[in-house]
C-alpha atoms as a PDB file:
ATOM      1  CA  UNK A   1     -10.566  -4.018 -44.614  1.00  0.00           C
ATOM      2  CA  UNK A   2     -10.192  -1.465 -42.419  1.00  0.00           C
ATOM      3  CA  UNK A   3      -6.565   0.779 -41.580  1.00  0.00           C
ATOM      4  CA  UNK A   4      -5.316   0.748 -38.107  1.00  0.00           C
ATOM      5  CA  UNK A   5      -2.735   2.881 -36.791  1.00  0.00           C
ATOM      6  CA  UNK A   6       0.429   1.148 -35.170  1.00  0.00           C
ATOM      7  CA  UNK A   7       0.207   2.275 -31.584  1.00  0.00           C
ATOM      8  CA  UNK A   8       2.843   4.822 -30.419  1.00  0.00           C
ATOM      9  CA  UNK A   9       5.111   2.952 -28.100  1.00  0.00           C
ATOM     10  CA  UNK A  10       5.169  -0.570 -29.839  1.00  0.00           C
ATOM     11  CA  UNK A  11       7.578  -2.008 -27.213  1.00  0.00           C
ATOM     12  CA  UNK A  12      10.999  -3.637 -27.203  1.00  0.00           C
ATOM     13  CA  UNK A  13      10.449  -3.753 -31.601  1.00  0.00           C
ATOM     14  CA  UNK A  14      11.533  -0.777 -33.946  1.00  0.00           C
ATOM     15  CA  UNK A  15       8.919   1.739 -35.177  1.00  0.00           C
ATOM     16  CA  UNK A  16       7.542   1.209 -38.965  1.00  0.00           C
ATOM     17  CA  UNK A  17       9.408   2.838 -41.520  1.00  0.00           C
ATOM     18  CA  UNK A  18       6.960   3.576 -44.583  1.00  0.00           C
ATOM     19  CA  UNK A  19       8.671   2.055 -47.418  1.00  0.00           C
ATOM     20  CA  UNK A  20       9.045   5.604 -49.564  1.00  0.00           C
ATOM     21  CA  UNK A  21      10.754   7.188 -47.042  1.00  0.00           C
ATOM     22  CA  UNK A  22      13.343   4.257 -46.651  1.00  0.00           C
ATOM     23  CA  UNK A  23      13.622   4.528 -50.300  1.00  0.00           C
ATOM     24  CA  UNK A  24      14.458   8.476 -49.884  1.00  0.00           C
ATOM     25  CA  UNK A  25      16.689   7.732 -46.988  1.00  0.00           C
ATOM     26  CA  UNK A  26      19.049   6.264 -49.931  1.00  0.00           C
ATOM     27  CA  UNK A  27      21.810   4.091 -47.615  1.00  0.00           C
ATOM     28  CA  UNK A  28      22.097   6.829 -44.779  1.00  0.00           C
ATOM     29  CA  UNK A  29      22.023   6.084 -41.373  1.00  0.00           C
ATOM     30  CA  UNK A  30      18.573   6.532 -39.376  1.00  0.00           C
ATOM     31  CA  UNK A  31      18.551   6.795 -36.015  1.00  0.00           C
ATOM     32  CA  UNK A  32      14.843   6.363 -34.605  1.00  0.00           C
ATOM     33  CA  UNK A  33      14.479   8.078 -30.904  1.00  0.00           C
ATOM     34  CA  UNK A  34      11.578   6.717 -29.430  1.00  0.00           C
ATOM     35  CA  UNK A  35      10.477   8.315 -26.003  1.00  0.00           C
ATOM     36  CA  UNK A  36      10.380   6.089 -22.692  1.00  0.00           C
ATOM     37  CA  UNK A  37       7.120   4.916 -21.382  1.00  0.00           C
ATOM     38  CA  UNK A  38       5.275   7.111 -18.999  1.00  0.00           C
ATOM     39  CA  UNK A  39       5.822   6.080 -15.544  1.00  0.00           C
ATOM     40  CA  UNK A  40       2.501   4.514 -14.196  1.00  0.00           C
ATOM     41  CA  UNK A  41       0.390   6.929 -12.147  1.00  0.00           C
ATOM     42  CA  UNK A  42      -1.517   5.534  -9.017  1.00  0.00           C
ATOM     43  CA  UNK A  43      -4.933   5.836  -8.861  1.00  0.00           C
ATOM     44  CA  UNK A  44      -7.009   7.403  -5.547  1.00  0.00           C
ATOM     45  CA  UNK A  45      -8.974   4.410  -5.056  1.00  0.00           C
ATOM     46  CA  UNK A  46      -5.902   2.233  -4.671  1.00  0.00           C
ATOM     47  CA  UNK A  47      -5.006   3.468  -1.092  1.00  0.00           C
ATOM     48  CA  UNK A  48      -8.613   5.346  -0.478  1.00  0.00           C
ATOM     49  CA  UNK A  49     -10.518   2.724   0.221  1.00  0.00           C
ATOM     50  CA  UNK A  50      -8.811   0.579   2.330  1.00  0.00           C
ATOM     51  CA  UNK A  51      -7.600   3.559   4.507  1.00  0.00           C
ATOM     52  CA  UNK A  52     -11.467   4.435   4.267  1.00  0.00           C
ATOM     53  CA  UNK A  53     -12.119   0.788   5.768  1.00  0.00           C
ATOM     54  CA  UNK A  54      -9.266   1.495   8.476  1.00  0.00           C
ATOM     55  CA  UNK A  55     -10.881   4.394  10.028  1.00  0.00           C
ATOM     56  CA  UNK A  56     -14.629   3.267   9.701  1.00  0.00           C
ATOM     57  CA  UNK A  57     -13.472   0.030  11.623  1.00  0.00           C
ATOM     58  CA  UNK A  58     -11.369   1.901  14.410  1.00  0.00           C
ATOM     59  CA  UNK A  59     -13.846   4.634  14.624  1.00  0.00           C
ATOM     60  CA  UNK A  60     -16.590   1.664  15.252  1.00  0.00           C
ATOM     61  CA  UNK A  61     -13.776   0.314  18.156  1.00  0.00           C
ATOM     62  CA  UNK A  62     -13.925   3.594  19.311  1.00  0.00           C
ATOM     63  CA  UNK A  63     -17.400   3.751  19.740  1.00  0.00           C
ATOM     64  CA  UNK A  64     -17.788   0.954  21.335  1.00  0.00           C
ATOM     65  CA  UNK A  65     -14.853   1.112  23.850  1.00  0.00           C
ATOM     66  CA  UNK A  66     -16.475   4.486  24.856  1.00  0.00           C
ATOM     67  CA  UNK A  67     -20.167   2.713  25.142  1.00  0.00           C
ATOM     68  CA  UNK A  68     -18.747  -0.135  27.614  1.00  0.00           C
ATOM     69  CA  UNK A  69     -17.371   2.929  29.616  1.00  0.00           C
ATOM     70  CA  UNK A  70     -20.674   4.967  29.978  1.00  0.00           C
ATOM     71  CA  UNK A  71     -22.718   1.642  30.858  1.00  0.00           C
ATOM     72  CA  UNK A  72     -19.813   1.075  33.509  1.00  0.00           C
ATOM     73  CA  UNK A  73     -19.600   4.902  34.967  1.00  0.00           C
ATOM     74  CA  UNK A  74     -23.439   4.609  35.125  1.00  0.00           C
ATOM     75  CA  UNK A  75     -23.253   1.117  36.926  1.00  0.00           C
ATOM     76  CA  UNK A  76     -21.290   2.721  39.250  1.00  0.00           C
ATOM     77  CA  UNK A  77     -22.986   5.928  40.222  1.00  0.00           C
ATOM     78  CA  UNK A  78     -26.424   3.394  40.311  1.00  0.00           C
ATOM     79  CA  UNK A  79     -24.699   1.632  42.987  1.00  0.00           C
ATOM     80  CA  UNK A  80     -23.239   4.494  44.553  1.00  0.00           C
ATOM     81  CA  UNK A  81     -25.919   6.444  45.125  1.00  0.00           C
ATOM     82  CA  UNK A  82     -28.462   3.633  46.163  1.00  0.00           C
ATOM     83  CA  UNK A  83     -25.541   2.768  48.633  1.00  0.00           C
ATOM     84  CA  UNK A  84     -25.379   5.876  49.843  1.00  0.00           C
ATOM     85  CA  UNK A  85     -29.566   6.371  49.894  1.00  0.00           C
ATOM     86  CA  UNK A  86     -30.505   3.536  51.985  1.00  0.00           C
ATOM     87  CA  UNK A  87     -27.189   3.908  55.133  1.00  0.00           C
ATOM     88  CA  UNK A  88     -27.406   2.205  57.720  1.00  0.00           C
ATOM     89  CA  UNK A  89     -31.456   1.560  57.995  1.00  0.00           C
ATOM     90  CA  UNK A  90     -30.949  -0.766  54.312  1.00  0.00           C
ATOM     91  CA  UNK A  91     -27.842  -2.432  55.745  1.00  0.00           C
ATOM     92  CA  UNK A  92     -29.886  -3.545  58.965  1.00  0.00           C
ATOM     93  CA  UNK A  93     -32.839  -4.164  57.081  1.00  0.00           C
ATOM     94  CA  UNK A  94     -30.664  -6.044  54.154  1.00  0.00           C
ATOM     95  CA  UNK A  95     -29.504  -8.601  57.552  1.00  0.00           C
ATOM     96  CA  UNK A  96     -32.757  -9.238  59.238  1.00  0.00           C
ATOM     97  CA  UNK A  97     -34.019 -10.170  55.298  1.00  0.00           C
ATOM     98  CA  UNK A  98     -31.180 -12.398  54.203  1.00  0.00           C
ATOM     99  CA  UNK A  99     -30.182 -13.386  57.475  1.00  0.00           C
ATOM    100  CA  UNK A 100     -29.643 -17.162  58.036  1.00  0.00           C
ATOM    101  CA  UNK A 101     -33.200 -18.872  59.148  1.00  0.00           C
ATOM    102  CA  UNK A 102     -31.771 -21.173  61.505  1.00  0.00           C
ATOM    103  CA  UNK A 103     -31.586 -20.018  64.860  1.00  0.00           C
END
């Protein structure tokens, strides 16, 4: 059968006392100090990831906030400068072509 060691921090119960040194101990007090647990460390991953998640997903709103503009701006300027291409002669023309057909 194999030996395991008790583990280090056994919890709310008393260390093991080997029997030979109890015996040696002959009626005297023992005080046993046992250390406190280590305080529990947080890992990377617990707060990486989602923050990861955060900035992929605002950098993604980002992108397409600032694609709806261009498309927009370009609409625009399209309009603008076909607007300002055809003057007068396209308005006049624009009339006589979608002007009402009973007269």
């Amino acid at each position: 059968m194999r030996h395991h060691e008790p583990p280090t921090t056994p919890g709310p119960i008393a260390p093991h006392i080997p029997a030979d040194l109890y015996r040696q101990l002959d009626g005297r007090p023992v005080v046993i100090i046992q250390p406190p647990a280590p305080a529990p460390t947080r890992s990377v991953g617990k707060w990486a990831v989602p923050l990861a998640l955060v900035l992929a997903g605002t950098a993604g709103v980002i992108g397409l906030v600032a694609a709806a503009v261009a498309v927009f701006d370009y609409a625009a300027r399209t309009a603008a400068f076909i607007g300002s291409t055809t003057g007068p002669l396209g308005l006049g023309l624009s009339l006589k072509l979608f002007g009402s057909k009973n007269k």
